[in-house]
PDB file of N, CA and C in Angstrom:
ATOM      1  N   UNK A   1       0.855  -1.173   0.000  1.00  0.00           N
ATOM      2  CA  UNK A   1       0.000   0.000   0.000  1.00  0.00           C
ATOM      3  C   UNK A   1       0.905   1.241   0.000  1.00  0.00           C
ATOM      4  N   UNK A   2       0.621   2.453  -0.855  1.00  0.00           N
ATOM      5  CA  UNK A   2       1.633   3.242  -0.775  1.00  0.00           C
ATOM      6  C   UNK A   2       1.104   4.434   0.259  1.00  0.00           C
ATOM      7  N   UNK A   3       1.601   5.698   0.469  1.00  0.00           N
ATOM      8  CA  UNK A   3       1.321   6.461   1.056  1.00  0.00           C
ATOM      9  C   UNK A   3       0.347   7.203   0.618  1.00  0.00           C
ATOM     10  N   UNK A   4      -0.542   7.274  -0.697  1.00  0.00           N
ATOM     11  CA  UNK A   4      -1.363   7.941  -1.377  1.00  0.00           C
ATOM     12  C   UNK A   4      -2.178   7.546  -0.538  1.00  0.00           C
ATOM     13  N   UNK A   5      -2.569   6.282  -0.310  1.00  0.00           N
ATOM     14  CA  UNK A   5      -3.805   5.797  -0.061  1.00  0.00           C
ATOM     15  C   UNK A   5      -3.611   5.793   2.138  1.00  0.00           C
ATOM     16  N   UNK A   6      -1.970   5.994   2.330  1.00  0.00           N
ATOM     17  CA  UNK A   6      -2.539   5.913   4.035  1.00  0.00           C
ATOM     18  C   UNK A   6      -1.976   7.420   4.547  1.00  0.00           C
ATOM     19  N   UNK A   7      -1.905   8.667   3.794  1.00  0.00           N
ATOM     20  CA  UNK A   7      -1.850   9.851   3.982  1.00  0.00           C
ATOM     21  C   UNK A   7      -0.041   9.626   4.080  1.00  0.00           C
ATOM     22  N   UNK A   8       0.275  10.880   4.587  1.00  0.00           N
ATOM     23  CA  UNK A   8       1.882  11.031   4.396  1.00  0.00           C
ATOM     24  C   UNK A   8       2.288  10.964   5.623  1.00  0.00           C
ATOM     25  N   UNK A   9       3.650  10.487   5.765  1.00  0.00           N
ATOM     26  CA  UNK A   9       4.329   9.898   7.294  1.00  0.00           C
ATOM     27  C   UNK A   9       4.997  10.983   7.906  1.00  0.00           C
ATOM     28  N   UNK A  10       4.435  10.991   8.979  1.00  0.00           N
ATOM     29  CA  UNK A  10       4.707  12.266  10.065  1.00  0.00           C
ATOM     30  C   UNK A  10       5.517  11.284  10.990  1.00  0.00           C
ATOM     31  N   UNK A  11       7.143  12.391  10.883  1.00  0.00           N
ATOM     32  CA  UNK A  11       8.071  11.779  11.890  1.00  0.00           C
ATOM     33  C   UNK A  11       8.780  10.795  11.457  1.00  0.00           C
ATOM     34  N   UNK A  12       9.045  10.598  10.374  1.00  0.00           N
ATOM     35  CA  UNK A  12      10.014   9.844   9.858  1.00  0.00           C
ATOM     36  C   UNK A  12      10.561  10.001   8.435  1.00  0.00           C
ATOM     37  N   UNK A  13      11.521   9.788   7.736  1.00  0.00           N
ATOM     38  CA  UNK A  13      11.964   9.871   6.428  1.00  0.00           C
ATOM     39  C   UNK A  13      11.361   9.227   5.665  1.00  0.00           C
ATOM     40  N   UNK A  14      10.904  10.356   4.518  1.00  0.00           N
ATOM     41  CA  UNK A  14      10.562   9.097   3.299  1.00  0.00           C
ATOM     42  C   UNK A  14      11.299   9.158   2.073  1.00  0.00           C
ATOM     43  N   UNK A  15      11.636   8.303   1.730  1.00  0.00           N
ATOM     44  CA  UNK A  15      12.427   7.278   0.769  1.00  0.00           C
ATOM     45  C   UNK A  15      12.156   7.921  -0.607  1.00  0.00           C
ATOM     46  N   UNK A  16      11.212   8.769  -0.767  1.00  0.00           N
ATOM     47  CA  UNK A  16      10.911   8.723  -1.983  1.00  0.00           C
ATOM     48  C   UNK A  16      11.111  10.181  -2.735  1.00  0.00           C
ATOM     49  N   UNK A  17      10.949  11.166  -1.335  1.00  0.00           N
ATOM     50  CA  UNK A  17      11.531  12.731  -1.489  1.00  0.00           C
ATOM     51  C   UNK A  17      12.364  13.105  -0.351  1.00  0.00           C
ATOM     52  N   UNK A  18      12.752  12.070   0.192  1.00  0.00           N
ATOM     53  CA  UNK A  18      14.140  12.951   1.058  1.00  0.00           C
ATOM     54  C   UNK A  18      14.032  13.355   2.127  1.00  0.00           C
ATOM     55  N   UNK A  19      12.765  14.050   2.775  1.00  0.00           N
ATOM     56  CA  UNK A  19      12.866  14.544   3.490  1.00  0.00           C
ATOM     57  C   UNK A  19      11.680  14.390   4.691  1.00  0.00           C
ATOM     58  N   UNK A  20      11.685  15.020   6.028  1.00  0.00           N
ATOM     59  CA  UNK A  20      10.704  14.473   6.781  1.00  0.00           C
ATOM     60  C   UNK A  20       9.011  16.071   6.690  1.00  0.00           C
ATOM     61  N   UNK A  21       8.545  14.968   7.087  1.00  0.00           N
ATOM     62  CA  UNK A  21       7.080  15.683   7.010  1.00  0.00           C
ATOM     63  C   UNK A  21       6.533  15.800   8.746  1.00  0.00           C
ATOM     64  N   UNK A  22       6.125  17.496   9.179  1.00  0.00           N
ATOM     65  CA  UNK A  22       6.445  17.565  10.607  1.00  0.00           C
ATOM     66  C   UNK A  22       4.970  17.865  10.513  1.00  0.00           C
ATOM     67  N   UNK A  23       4.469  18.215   9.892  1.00  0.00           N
ATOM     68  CA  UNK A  23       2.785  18.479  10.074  1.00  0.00           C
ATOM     69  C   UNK A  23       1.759  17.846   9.277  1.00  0.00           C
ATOM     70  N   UNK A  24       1.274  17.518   9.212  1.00  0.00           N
ATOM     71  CA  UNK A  24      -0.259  16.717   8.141  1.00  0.00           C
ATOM     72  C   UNK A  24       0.064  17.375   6.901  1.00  0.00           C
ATOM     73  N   UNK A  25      -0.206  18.946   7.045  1.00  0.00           N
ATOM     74  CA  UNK A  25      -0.057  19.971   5.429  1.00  0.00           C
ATOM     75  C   UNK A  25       1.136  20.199   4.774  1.00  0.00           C
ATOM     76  N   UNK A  26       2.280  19.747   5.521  1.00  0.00           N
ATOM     77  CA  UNK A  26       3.541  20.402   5.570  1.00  0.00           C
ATOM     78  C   UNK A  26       4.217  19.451   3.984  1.00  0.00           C
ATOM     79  N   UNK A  27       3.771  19.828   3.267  1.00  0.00           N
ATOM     80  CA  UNK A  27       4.148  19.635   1.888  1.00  0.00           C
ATOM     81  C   UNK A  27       5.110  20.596   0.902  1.00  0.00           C
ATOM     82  N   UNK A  28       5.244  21.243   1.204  1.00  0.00           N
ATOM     83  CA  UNK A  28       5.769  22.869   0.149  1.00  0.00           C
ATOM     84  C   UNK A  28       6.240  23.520   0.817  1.00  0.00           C
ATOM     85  N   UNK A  29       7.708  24.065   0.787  1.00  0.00           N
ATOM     86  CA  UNK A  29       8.027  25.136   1.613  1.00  0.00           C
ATOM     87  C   UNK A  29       6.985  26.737   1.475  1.00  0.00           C
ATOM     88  N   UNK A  30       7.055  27.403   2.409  1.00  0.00           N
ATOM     89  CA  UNK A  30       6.136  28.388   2.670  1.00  0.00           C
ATOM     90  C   UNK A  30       6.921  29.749   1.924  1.00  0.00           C
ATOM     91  N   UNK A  31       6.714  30.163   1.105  1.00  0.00           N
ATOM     92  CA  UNK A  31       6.899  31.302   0.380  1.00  0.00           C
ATOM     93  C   UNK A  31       6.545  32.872   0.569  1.00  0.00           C
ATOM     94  N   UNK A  32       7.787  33.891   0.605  1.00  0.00           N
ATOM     95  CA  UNK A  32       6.999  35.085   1.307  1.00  0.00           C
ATOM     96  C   UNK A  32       6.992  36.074   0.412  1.00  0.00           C
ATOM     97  N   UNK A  33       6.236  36.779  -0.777  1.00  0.00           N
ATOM     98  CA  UNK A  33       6.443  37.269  -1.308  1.00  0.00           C
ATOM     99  C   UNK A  33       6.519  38.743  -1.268  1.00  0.00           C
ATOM    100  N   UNK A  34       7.376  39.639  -1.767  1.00  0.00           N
ATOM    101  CA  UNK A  34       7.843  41.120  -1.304  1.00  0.00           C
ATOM    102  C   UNK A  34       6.166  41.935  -1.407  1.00  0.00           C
ATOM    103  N   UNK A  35       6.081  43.225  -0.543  1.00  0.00           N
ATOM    104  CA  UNK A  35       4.710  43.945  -1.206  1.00  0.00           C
ATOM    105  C   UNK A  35       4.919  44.279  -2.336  1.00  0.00           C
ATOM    106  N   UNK A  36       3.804  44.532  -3.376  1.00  0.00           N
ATOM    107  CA  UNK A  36       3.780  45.174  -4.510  1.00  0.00           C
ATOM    108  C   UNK A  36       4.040  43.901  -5.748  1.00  0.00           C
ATOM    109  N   UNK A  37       4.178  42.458  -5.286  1.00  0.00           N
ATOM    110  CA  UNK A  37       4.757  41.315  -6.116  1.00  0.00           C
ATOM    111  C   UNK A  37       3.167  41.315  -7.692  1.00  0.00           C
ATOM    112  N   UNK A  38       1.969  41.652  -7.009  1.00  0.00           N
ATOM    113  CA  UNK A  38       0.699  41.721  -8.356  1.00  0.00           C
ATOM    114  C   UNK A  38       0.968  42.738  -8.833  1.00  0.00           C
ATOM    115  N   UNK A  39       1.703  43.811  -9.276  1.00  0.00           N
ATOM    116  CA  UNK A  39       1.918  45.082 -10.140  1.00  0.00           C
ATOM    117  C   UNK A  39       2.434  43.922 -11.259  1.00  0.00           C
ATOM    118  N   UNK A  40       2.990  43.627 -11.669  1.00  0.00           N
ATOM    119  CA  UNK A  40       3.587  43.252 -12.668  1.00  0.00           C
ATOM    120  C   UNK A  40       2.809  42.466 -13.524  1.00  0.00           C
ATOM    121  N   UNK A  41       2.787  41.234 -12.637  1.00  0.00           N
ATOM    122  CA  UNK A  41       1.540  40.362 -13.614  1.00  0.00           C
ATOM    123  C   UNK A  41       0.051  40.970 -13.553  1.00  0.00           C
ATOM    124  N   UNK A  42      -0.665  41.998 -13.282  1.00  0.00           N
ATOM    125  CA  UNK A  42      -1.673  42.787 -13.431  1.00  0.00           C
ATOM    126  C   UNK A  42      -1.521  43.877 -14.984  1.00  0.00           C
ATOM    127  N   UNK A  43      -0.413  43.934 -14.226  1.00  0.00           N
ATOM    128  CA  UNK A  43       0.218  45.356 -15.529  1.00  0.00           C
ATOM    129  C   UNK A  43      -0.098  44.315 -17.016  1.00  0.00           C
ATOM    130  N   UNK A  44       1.015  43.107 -17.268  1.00  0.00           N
ATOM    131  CA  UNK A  44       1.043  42.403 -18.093  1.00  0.00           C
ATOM    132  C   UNK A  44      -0.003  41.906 -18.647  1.00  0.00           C
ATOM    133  N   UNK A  45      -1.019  41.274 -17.327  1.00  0.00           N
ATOM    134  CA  UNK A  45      -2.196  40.847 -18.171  1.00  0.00           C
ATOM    135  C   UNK A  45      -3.340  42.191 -18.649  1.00  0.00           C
ATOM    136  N   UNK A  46      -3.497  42.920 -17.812  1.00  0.00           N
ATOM    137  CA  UNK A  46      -4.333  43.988 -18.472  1.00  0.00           C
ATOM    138  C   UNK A  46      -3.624  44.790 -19.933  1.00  0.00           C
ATOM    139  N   UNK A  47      -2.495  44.763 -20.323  1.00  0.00           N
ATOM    140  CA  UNK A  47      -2.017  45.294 -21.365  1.00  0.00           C
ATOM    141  C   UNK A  47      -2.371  44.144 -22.419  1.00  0.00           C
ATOM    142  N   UNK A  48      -1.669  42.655 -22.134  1.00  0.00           N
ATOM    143  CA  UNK A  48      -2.226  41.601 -23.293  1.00  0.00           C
ATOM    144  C   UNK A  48      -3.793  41.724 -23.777  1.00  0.00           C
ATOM    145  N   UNK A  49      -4.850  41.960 -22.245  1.00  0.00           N
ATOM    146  CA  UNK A  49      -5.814  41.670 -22.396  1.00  0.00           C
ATOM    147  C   UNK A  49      -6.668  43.180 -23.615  1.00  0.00           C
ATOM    148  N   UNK A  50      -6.039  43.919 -23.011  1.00  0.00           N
ATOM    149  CA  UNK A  50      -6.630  45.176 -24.366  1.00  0.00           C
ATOM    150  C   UNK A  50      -6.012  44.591 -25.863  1.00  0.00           C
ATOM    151  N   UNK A  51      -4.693  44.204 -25.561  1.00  0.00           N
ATOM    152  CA  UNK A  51      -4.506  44.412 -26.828  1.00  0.00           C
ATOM    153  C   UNK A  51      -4.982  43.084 -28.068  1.00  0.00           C
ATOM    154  N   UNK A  52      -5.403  42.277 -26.919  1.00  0.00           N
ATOM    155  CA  UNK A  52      -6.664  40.630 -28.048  1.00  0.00           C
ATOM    156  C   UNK A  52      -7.729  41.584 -28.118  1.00  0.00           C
ATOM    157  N   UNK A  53      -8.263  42.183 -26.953  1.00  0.00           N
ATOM    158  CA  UNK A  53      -9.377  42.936 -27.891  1.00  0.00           C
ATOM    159  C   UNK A  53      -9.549  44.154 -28.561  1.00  0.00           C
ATOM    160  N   UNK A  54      -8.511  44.387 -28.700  1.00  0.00           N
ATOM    161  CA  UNK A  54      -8.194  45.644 -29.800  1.00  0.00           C
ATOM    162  C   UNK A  54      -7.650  44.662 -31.129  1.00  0.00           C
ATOM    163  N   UNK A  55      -7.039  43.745 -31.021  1.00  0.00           N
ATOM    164  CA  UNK A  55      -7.570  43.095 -32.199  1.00  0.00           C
ATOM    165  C   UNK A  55      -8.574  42.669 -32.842  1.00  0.00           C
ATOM    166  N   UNK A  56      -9.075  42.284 -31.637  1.00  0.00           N
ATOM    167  CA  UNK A  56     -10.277  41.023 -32.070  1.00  0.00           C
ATOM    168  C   UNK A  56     -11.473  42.322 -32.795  1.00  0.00           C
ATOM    169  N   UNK A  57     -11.287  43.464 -32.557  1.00  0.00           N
ATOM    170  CA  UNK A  57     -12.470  44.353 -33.187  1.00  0.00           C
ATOM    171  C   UNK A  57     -12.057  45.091 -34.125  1.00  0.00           C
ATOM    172  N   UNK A  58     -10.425  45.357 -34.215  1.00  0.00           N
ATOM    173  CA  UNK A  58     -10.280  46.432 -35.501  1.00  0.00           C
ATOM    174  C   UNK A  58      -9.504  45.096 -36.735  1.00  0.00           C
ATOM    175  N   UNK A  59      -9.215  44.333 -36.431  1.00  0.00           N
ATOM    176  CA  UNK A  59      -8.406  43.714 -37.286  1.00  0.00           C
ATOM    177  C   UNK A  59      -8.795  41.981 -37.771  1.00  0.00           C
TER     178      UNK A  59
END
């Protein structure tokens, strides 16, 4: 039976990624991203997004 089916092993190494699992969720290291990190991809998609529909109507 693998671990899919009996949840993931808390408190011990597993064999298969290396490393130990200290909480039930504790899957992914926790990531902190700087303020201001949605300016960019906002900027980007609202500029792509005019410019499909500034195609899609003049051209």
């Amino acid at each position: 039976m693998s671990d899919a089916t009996r949840g993931l092993p808390i408190h011990r190494p597993d064999p298969d990624f290396g490393r130990m699992y200290r909480h039930p969720a504790d899957v992914l290291p926790e990531v902190q991203l700087g303020r201001g990190w949605w300016l960019l991809p906002m900027l980007a998609g609202g500029v792509a997004g005019w410019a499909v529909l500034m195609r899609a109507i003049f051209f």
